[in-house]
Protein backbone atom coordinates (compact mmCIF):
# COMPACT_ATOMS: atom_id res chain seq x y z
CA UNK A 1 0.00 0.00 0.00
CA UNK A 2 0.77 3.45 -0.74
CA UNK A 3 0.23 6.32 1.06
CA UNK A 4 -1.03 9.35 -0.13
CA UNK A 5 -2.39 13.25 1.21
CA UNK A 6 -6.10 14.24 0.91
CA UNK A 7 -4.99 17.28 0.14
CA UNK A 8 -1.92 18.10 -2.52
CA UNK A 9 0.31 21.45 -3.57
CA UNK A 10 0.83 21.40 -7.43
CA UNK A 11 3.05 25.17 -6.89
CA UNK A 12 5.71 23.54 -3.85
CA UNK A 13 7.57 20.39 -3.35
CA UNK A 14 7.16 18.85 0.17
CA UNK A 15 10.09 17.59 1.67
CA UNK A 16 10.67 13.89 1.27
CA UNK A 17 8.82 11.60 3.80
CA UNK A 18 9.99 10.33 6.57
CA UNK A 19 9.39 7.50 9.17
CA UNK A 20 10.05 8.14 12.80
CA UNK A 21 12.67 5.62 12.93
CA UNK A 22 14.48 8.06 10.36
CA UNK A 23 14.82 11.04 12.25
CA UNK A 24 17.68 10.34 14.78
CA UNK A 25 19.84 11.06 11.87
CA UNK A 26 18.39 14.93 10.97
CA UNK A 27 19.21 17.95 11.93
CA UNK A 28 17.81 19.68 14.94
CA UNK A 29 15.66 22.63 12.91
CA UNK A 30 15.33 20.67 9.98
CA UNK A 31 11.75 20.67 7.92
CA UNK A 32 10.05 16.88 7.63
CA UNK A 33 7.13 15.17 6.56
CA UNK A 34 6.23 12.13 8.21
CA UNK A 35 3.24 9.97 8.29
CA UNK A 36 1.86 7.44 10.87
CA UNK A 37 -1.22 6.21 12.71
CA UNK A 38 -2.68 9.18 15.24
CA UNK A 39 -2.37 7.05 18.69
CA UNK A 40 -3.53 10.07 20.84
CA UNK A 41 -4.60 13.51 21.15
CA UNK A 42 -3.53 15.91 24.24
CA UNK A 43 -4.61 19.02 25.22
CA UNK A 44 -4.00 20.08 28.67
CA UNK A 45 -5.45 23.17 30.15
CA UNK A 46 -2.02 23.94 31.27
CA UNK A 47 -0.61 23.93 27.99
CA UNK A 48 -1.82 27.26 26.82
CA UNK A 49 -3.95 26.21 23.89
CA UNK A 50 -0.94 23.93 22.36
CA UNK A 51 -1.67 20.20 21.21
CA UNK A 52 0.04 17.36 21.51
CA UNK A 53 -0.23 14.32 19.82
CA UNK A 54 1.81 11.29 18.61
CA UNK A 55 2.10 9.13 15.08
CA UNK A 56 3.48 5.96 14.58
CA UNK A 57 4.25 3.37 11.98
CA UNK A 58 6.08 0.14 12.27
CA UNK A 59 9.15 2.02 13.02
CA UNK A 60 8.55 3.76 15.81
CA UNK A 61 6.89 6.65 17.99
CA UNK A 62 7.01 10.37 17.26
CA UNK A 63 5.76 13.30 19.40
CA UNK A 64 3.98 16.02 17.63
CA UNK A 65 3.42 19.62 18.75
CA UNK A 66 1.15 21.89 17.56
CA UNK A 67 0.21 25.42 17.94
CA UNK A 68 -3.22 27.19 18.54
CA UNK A 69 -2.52 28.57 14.96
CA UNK A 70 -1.87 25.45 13.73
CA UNK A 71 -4.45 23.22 15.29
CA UNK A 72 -7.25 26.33 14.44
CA UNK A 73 -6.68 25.89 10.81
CA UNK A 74 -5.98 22.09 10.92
CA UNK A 75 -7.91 20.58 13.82
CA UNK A 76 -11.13 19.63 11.99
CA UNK A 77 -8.26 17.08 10.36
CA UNK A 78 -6.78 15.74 13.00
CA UNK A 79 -10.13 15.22 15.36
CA UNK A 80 -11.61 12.94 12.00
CA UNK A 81 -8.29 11.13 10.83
CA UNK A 82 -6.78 8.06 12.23
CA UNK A 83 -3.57 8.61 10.37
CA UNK A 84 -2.03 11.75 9.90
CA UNK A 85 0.76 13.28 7.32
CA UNK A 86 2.21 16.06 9.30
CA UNK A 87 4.71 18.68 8.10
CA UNK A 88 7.12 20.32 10.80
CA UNK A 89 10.24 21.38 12.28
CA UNK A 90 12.51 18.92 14.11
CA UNK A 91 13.44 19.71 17.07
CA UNK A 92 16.08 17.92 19.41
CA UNK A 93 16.01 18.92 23.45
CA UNK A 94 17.84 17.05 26.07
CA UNK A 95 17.64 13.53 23.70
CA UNK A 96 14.03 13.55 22.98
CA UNK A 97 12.69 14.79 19.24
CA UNK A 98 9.93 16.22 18.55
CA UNK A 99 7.90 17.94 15.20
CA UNK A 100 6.91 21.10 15.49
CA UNK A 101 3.77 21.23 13.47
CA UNK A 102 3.04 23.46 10.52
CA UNK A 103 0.48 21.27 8.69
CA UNK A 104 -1.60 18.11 8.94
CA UNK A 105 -3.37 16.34 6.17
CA UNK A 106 -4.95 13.66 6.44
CA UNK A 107 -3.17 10.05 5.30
CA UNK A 108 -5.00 7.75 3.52
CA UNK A 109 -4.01 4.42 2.18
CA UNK A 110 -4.43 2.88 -1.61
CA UNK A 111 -3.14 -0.16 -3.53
CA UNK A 112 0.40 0.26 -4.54
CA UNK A 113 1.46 2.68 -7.36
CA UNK A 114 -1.72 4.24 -6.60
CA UNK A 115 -1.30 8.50 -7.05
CA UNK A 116 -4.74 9.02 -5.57
């Protein structure tokens, strides 16, 4: 199976995708798209309006951060998708990574070689 967006630029070219697994070898700062299953959805009171949720594929975990901004435009998404493409920011603290969220589309599956 292949996956694909719902939703698709014809004017930019998205960075290559990545899985999780991948990312121990990119730059802190770097921009990433990576796809996965949505395995939860945070959003603590504490948190000041930011979102956190977390991907993952058969390679591993991946924490994802988003902003009010972010999560305003692309929340609808995220609340009705079970896997997510998500387009970020890497960021490395203290061993852990995380994306820093700039878009979320909504991953579907199809049969192989399969543009749709």
């Amino acid at each position: 199976m292949t996956p694909t967006s719902s939703s698709s630029s014809a004017t930019t070219s998205p960075p290559s995708t990545r899985s999780p697994s991948r990312l121990s070898h990119v730059a802190h700062g770097t921009r990433v798209l990576v796809g996965g299953a949505l395995t939860h959805r945070q959003r603590p009171p504490s948190a000041g309006g930011t979102t956190f949720l977390n991907i993952e594929d058969e390679t591993g975990m991946l924490n994802i951060i988003v902003s009010p901004g972010t999560w305003n435009r692309y929340g609808k998404i995220a609340k009705r998708s079970a896997a997510l493409l998500v387009r970020g920011i890497l960021e490395r603290d203290s061993g852990s990574i995380n994306l820093i969220a700039d878009r979320l589309d909504q991953l579907t599956f199809g049969p192989a070689g399969s543009t749709a």
